[in-house]
Protein backbone atom coordinates (compact mmCIF):
# COMPACT_ATOMS: atom_id res chain seq x y z
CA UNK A 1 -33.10 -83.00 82.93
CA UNK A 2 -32.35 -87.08 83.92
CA UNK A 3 -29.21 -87.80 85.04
CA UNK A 4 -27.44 -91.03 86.37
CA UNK A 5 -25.99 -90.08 89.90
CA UNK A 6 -22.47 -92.58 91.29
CA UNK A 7 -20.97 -91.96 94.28
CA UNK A 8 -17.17 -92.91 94.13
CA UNK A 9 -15.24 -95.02 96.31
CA UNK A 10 -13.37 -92.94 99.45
CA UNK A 11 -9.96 -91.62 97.35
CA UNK A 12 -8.43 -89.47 100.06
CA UNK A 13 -7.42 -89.88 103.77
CA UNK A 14 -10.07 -87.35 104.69
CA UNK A 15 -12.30 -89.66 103.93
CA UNK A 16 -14.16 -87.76 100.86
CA UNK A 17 -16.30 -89.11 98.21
CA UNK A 18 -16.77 -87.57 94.58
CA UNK A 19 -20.50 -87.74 92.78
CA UNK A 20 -20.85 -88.13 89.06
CA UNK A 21 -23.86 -86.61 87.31
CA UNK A 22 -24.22 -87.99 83.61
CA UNK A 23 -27.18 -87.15 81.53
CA UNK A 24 -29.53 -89.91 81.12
CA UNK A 25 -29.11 -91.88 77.99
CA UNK A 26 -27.84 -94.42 76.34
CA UNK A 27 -24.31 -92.24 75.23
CA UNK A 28 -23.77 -91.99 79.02
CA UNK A 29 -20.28 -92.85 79.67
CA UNK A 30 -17.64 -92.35 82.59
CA UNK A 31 -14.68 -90.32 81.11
CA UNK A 32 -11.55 -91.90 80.95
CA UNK A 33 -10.15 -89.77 83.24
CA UNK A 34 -12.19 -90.64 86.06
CA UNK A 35 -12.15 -94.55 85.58
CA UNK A 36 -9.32 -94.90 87.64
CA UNK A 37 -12.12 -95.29 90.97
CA UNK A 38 -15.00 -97.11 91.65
CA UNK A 39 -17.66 -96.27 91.09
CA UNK A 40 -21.36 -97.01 92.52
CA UNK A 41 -24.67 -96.43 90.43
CA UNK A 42 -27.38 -94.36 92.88
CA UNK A 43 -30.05 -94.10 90.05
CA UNK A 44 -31.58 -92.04 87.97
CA UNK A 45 -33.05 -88.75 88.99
CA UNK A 46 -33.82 -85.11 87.90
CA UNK A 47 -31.11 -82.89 88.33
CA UNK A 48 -32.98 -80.95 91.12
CA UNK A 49 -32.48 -83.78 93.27
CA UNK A 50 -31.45 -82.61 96.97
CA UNK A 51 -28.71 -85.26 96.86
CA UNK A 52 -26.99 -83.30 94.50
CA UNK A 53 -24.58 -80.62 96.23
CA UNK A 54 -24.96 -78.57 93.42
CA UNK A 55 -27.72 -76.27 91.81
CA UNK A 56 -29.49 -77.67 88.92
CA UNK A 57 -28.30 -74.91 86.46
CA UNK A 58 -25.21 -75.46 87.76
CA UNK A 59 -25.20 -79.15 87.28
CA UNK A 60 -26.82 -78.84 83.84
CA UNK A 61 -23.98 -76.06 82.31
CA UNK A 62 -21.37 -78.67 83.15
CA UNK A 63 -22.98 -81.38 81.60
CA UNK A 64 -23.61 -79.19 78.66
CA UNK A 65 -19.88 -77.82 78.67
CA UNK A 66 -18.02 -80.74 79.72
CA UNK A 67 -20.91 -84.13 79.10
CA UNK A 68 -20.38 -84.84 83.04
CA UNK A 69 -20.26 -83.24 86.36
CA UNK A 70 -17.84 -84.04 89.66
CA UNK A 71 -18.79 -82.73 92.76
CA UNK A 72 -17.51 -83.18 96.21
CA UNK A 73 -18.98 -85.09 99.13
CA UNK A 74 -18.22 -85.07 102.95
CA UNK A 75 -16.82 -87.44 104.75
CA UNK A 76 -19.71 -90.00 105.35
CA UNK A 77 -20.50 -88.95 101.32
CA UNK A 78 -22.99 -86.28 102.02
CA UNK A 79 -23.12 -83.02 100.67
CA UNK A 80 -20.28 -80.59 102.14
CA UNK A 81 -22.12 -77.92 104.22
């Protein structure tokens, strides 16, 4: 599946990003709940991209279920370990 991969802004004083996986197309659409951040375009990719901290199925039933998916980043906005 294509998705649109953004990296958010540092929002905590541990220093921690947020990624936001939205399917590719033209509906894509930040929720409202997460416009409150900014938010920085990294492309457009497949969901089994290794910059994604997640597993593709994993990353795919949440954009079915919820039309986006929020994962955490580390500090310097890599994936946790």
């Amino acid at each position: 599946m294509r998705v649109k991969l953004y990296v958010s802004e540092v929002q905590d004083r541990a220093g921690k990003a947020q990624m936001l996986v939205l399917q590719d197309g033209p509906s894509a659409a930040i929720p409202l709940r997460l416009q409150d951040r900014e938010w920085r375009l990294l492309g457009t990719t497949a969901t089994s991209d290794h910059r994604i901290p997640a597993t593709a199925a994993a990353v795919e039933a949440a954009l079915r279920r919820d039309g986006h998916c929020v994962l955490e980043l580390g500090v310097d906005g890599s994936a946790p370990d």
